[in-house]
N, C-alpha and C. Protein backbone atom coordinates (compact mmCIF):
# COMPACT_ATOMS: atom_id res chain seq x y z
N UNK A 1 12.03 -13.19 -8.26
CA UNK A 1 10.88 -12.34 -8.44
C UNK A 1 10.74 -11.33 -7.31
N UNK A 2 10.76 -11.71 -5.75
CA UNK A 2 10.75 -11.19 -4.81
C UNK A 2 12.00 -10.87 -4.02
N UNK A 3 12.37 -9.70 -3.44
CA UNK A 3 13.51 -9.78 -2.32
C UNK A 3 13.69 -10.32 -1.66
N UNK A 4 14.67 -10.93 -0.59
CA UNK A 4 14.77 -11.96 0.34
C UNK A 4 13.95 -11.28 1.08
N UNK A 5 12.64 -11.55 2.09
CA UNK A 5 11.80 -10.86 2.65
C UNK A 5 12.70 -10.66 4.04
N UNK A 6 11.86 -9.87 4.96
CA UNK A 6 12.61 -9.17 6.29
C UNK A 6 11.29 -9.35 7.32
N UNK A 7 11.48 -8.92 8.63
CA UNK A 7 10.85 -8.59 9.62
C UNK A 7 11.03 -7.15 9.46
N UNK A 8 10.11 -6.15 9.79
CA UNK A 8 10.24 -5.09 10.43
C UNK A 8 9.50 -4.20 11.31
N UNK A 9 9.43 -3.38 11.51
CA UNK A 9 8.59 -2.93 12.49
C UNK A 9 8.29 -1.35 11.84
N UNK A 10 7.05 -0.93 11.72
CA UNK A 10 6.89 0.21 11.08
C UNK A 10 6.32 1.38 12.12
N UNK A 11 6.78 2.70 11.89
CA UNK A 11 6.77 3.53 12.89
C UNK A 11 5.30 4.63 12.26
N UNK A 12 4.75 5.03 13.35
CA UNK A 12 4.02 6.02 12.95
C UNK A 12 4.36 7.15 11.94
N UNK A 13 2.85 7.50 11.27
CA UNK A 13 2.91 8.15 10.46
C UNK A 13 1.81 8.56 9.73
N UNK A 14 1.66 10.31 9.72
CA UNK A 14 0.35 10.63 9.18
C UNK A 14 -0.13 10.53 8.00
N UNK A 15 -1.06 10.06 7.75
CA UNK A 15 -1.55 10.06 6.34
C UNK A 15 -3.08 10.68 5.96
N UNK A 16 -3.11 10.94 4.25
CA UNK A 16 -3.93 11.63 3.97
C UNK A 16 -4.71 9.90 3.34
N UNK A 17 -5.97 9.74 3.38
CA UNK A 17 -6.43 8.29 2.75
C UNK A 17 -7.84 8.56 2.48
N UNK A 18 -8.19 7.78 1.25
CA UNK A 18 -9.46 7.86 0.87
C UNK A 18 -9.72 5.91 0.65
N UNK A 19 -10.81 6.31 1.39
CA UNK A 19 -11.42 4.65 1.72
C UNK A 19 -12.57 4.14 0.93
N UNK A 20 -11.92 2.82 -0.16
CA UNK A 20 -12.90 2.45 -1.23
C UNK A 20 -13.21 1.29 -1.06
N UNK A 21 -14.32 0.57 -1.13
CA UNK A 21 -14.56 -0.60 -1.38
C UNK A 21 -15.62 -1.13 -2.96
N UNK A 22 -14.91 -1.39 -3.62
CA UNK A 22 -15.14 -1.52 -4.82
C UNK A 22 -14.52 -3.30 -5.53
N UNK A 23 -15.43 -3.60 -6.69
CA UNK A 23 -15.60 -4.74 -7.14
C UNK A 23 -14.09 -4.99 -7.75
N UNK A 24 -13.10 -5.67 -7.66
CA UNK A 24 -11.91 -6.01 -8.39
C UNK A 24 -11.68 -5.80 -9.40
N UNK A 25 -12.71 -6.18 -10.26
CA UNK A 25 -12.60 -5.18 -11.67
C UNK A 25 -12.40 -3.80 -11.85
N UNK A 26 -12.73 -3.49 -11.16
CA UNK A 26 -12.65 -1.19 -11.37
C UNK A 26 -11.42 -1.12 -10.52
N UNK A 27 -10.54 -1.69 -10.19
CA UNK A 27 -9.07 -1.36 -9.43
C UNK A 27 -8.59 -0.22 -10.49
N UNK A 28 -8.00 -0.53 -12.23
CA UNK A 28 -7.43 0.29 -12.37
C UNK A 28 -8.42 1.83 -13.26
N UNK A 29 -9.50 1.30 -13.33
CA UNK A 29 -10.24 2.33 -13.47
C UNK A 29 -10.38 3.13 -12.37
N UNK A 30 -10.34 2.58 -10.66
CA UNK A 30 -10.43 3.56 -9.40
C UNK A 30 -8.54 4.47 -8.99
N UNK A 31 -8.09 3.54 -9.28
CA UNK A 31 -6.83 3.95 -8.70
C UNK A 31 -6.32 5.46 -9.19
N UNK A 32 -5.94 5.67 -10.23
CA UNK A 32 -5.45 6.93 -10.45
C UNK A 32 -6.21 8.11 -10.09
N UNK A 33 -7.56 8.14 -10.52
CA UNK A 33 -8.24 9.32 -10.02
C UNK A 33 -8.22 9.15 -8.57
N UNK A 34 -8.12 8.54 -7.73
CA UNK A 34 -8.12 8.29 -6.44
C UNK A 34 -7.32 8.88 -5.96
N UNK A 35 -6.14 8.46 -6.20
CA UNK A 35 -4.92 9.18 -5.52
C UNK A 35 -4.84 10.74 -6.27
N UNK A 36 -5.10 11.06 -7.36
CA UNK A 36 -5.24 12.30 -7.50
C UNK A 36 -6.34 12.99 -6.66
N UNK A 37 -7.18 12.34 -6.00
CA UNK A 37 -7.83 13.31 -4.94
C UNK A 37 -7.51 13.19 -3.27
N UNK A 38 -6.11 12.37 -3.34
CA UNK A 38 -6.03 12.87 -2.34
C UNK A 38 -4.72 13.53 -2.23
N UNK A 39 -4.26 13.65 -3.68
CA UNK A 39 -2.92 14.24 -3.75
C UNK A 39 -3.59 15.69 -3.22
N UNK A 40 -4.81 15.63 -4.21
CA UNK A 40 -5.24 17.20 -4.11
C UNK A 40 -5.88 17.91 -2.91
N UNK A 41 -6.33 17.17 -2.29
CA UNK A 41 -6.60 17.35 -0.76
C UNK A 41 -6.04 17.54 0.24
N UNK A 42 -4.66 17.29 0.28
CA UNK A 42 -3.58 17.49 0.95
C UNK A 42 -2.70 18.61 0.38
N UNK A 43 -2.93 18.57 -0.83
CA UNK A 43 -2.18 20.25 -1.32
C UNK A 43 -2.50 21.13 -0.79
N UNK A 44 -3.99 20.81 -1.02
CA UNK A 44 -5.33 22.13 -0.89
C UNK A 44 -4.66 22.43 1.31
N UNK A 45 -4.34 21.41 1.57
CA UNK A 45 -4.69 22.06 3.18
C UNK A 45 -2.81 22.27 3.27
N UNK A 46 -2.10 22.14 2.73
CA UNK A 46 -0.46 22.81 2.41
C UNK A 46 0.31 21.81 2.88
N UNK A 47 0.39 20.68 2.64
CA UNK A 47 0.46 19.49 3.30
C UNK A 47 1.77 18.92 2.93
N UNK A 48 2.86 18.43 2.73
CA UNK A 48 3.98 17.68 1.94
C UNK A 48 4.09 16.16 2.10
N UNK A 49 4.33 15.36 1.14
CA UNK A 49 4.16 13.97 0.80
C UNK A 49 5.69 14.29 1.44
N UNK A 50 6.04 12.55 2.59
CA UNK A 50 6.82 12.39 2.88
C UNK A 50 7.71 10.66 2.78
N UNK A 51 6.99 10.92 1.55
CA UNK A 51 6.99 8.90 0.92
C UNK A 51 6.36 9.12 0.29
N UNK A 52 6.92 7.74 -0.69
CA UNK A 52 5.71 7.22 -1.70
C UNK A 52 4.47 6.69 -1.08
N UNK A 53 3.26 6.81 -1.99
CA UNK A 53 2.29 6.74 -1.83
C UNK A 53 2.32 5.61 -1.57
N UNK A 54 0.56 4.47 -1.18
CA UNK A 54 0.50 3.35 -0.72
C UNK A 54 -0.78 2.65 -0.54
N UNK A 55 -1.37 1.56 -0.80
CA UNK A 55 -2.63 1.39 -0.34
C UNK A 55 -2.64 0.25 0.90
N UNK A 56 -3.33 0.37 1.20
CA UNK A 56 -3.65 -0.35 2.82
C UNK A 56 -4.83 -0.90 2.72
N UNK A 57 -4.89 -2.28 2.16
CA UNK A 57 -5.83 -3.33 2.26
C UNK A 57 -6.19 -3.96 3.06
N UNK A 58 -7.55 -4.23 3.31
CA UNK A 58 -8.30 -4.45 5.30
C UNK A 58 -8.60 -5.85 5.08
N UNK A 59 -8.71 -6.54 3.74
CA UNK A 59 -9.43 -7.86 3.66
C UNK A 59 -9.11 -8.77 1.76
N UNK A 60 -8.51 -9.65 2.34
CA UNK A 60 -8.47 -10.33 0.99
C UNK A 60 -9.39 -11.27 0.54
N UNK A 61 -10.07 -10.88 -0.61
CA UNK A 61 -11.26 -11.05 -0.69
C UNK A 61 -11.02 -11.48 -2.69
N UNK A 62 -11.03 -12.45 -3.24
CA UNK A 62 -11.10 -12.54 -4.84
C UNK A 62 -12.18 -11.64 -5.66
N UNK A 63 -12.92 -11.54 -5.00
CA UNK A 63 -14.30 -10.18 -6.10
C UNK A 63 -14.13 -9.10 -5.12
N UNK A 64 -13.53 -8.56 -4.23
CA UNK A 64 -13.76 -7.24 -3.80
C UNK A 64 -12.51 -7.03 -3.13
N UNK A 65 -12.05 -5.63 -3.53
CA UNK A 65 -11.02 -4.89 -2.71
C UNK A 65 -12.00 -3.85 -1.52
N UNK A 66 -11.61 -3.88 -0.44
CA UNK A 66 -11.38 -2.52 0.12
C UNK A 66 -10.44 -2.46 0.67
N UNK A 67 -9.76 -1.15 1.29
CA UNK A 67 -9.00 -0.59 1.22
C UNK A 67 -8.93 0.66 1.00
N UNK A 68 -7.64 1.34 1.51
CA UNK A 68 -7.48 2.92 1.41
C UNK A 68 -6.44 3.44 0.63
N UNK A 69 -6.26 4.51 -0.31
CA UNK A 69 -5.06 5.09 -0.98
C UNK A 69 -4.66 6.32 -0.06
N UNK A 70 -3.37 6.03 0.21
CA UNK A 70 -2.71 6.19 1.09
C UNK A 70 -1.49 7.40 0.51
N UNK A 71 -1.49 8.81 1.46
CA UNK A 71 -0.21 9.51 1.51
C UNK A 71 0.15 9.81 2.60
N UNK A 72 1.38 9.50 2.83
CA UNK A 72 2.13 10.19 4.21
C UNK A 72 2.36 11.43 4.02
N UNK A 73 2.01 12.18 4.93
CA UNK A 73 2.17 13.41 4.92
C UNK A 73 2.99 14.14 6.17
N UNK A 74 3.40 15.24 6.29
CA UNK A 74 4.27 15.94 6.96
C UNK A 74 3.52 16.27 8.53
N UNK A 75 2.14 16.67 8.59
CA UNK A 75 1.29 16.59 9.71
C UNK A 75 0.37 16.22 9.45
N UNK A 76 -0.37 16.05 10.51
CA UNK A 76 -2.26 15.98 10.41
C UNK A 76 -2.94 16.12 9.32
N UNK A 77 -3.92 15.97 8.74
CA UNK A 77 -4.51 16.06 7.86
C UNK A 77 -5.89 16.31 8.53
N UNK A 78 -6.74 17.11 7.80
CA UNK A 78 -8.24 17.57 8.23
C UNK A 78 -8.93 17.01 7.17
N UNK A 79 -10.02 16.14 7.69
CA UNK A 79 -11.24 16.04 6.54
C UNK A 79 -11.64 16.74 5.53
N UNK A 80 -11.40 16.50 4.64
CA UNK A 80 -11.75 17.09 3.51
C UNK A 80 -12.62 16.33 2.16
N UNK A 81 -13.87 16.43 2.03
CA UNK A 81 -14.58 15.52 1.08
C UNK A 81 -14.76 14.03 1.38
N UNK A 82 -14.17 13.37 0.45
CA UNK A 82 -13.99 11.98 0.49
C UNK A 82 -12.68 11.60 1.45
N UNK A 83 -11.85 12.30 1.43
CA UNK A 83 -10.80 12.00 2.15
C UNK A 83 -10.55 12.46 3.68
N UNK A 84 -9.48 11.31 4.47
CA UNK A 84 -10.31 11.38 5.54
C UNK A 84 -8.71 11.82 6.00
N UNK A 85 -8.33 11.71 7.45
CA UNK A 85 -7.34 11.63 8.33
C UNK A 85 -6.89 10.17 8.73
N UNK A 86 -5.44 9.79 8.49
CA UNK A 86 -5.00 8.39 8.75
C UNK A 86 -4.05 8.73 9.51
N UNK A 87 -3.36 7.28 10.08
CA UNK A 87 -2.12 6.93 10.57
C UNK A 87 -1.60 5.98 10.56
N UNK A 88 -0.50 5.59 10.29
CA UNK A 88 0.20 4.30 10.42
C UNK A 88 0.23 3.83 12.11
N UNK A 89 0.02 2.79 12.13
CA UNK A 89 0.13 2.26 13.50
C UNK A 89 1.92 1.32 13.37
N UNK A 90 2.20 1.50 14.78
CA UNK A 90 3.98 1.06 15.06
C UNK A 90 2.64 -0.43 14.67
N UNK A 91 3.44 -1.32 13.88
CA UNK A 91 3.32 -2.59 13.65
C UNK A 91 4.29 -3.22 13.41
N UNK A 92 4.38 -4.77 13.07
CA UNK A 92 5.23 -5.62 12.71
C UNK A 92 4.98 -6.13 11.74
N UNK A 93 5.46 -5.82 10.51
CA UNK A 93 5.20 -6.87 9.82
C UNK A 93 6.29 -7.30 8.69
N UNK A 94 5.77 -8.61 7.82
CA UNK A 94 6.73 -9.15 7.17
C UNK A 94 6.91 -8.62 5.51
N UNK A 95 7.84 -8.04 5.29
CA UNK A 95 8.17 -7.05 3.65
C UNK A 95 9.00 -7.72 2.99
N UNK A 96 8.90 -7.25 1.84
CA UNK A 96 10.12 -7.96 1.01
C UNK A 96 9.72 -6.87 -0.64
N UNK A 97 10.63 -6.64 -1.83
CA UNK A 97 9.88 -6.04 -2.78
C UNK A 97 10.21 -6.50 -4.15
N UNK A 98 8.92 -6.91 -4.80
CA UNK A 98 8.54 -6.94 -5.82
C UNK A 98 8.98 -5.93 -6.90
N UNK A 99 9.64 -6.26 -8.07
CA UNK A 99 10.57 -5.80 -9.23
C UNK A 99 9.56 -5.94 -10.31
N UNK A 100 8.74 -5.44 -11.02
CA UNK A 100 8.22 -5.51 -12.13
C UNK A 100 7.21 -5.34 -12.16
N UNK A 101 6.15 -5.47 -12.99
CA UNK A 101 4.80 -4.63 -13.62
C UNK A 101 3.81 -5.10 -13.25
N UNK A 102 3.11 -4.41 -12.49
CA UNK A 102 1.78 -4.08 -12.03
C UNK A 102 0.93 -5.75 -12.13
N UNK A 103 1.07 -6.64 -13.14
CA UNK A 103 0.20 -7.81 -13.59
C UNK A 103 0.78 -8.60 -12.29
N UNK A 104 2.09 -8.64 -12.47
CA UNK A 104 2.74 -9.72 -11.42
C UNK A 104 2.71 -9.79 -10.68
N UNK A 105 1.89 -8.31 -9.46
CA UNK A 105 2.06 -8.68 -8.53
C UNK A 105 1.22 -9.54 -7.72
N UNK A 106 0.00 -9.97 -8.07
CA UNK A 106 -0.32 -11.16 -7.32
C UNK A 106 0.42 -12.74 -7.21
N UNK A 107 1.24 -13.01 -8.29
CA UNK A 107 2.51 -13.95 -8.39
C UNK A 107 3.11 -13.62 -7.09
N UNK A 108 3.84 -12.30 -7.36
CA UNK A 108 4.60 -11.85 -5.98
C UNK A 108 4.35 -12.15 -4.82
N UNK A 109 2.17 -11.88 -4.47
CA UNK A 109 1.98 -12.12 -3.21
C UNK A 109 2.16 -13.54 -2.93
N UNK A 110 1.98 -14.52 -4.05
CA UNK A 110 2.24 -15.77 -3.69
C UNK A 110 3.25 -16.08 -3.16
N UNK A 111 4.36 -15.62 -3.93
CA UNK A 111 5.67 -15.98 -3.30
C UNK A 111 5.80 -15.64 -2.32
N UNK A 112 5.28 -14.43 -1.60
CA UNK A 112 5.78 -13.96 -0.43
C UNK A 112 4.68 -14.65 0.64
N UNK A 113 3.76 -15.01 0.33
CA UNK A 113 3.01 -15.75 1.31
C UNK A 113 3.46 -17.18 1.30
N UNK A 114 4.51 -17.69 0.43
CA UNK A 114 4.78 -19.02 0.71
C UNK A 114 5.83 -18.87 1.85
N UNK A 115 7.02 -17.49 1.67
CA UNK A 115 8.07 -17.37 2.51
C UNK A 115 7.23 -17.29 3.87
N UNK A 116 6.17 -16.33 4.28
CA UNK A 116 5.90 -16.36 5.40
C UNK A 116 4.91 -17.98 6.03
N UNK A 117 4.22 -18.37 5.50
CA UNK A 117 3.95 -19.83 5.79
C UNK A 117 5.48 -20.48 5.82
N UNK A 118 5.97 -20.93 5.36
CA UNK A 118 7.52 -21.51 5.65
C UNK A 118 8.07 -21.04 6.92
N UNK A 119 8.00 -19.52 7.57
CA UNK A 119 8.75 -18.96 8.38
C UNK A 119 7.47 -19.77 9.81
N UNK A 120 6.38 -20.01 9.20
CA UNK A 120 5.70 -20.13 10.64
C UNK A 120 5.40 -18.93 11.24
N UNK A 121 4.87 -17.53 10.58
CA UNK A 121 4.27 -16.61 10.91
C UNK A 121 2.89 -16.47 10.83
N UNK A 122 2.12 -16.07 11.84
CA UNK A 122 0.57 -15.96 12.04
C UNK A 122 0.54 -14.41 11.48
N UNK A 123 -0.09 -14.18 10.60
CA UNK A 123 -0.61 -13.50 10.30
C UNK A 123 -2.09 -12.60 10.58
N UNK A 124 -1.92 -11.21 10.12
CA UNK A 124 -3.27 -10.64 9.93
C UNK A 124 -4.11 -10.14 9.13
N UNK A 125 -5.30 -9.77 8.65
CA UNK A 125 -5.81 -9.43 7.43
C UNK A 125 -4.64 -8.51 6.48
N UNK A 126 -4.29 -7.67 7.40
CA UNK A 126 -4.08 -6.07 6.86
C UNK A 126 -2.73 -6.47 5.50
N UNK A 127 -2.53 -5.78 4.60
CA UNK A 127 -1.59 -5.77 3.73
C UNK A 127 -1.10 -4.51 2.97
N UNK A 128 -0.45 -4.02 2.84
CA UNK A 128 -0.04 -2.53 2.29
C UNK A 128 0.85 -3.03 0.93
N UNK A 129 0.52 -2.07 0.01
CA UNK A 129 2.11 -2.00 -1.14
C UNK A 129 2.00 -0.82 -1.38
N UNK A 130 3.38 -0.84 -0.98
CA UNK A 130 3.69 0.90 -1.28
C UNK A 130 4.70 0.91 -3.19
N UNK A 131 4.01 1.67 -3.24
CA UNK A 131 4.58 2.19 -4.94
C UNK A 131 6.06 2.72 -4.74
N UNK A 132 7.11 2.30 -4.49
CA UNK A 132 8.59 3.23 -4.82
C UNK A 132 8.75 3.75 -5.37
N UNK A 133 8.78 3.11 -7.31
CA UNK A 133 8.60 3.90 -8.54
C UNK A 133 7.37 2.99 -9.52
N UNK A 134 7.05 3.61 -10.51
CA UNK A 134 6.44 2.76 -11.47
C UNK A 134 6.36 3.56 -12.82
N UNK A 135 5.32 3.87 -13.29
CA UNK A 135 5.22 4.33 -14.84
C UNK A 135 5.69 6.06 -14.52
N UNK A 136 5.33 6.83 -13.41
CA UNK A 136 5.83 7.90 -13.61
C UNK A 136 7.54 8.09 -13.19
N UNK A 137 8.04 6.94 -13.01
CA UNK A 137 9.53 7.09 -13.28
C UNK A 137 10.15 6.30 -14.36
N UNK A 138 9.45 5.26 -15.13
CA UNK A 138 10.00 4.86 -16.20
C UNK A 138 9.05 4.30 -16.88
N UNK A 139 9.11 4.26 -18.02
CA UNK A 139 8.07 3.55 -18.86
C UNK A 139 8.41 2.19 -19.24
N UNK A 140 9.27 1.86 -18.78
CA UNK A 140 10.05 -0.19 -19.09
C UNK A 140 9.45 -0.40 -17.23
N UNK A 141 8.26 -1.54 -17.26
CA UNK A 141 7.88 -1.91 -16.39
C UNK A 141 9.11 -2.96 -15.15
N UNK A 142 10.06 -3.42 -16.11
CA UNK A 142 11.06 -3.79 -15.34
C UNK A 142 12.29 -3.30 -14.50
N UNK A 143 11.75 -1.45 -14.68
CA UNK A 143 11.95 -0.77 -13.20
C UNK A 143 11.57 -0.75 -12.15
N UNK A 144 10.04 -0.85 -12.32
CA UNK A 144 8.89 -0.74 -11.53
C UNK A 144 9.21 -1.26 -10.07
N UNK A 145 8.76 -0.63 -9.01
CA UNK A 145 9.02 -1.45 -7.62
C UNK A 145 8.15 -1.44 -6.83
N UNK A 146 7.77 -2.27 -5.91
CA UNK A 146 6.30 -2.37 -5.53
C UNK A 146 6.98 -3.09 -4.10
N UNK A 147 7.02 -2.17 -2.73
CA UNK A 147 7.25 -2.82 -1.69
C UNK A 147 5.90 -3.56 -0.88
N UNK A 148 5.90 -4.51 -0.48
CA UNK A 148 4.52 -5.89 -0.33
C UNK A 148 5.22 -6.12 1.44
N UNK A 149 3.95 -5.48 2.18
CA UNK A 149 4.04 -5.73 3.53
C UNK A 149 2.59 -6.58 3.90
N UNK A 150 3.22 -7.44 4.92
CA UNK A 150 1.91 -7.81 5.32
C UNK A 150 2.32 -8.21 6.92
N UNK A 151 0.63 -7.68 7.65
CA UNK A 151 1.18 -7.77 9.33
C UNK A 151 1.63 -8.61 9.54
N UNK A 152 2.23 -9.02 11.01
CA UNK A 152 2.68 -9.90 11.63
C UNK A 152 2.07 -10.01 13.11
N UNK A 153 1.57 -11.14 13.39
CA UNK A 153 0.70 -11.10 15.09
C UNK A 153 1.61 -11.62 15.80
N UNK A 154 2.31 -12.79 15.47
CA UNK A 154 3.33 -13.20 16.54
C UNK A 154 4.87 -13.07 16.37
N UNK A 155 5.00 -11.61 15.68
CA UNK A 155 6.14 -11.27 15.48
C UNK A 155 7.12 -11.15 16.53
C-alpha cells in the first residue's frame, strides 16, 4: 500500500498558504476552491509553482482539520486576502508514498504510523501530503500519488 518509508530532511522553501480550520466533514467541499485561491493569489502577484501543491496539518484531531493549502513558489509571497506568506522549515522527517485514491489514505497513515512506532521514532504534531499527481493527471485513481510526511524530533 505504502513505499518502504525513508528519513529525510526537508530544505527551505517559499510558499503561498491559506490557513483553515474547519469540521472534517467540509474537507472535500473546502479543498478545491481553496487551492484555487491560492493558485490565484500567487498568479495575481507573478509568482511560479515550483512543486506540487501540499497541505500542512498542525494537529490530528478525528472532528477537525486545521491546517494550510500549500504552494511552493519561486519567491516571497505578499499577503494577499485570505492568503498569507509561508515557508518550509529545514526539518526531519519520516516519508514514504501512498499509491491510490484519495479514501485510502487514512489506511496509508496507519501503515505508516505503524512503520514509524516500530522504528522507535518520537514524533511531532505536524504532517504534510503533498499531491504528486491525482485526478488532474488521470482519471483511474490507481495512478494517484500522495507523498505522507510526518516530523521527526529525535531524528
Amino acid at each position: 500500500m505504502i513505499d518502504p518509508p525513508r528519513i529525510v530532511r526537508m530544505t527551505p522553501q517559499h510558499t503561498a498558504v491559506l490557513h483553515l480550520t474547519i469540521p472534517r466533514s467540509q474537507i472535500q467541499q473546502v479543498m478545491g476552491p481553496g487551492l484555487q485561491e491560492v493558485i490565484a493569489a500567487a498568479e495575481a502577484q507573478g509568482l511560479n509553482p515550483v512543486g506540487p501543491w501540499y497541505t500542512h496539518h498542525f494537529r490530528l484531531d478525528p472532528e477537525v482539520f486545521e491546517f494550510e493549502i500549500c504552494v511552493p513558489v519561486d519567491r516571497p509571497f505578499a499577503p494577499a486576502g485570505r492568503v498569507r506568506p509561508g515557508e518550509v522549515l529545514t526539518a526531519t522527517v519520516a516519508r514514504t508514498v501512498y499509491r491510490g485514491p484519495f479514501e485510502g489514505l487514512p489506511d496509508a497513515w496507519g501503515e505508516f504510523s505503524e512503520w514509524i512506532e516500530t522504528e522507535g521514532l518520537a514524533t511531532g504534531p505536524d504532517i504534510w501530503e503533498v499531491y504528486l499527481s491525482g485526478p488532474e493527471v488521470s482519471g483511474d485513481p490507481a495512478d494517484w500519488k500522495t507523498e505522507l510526511n510526518r516530523l521527526v524530533v529525535n531524528g
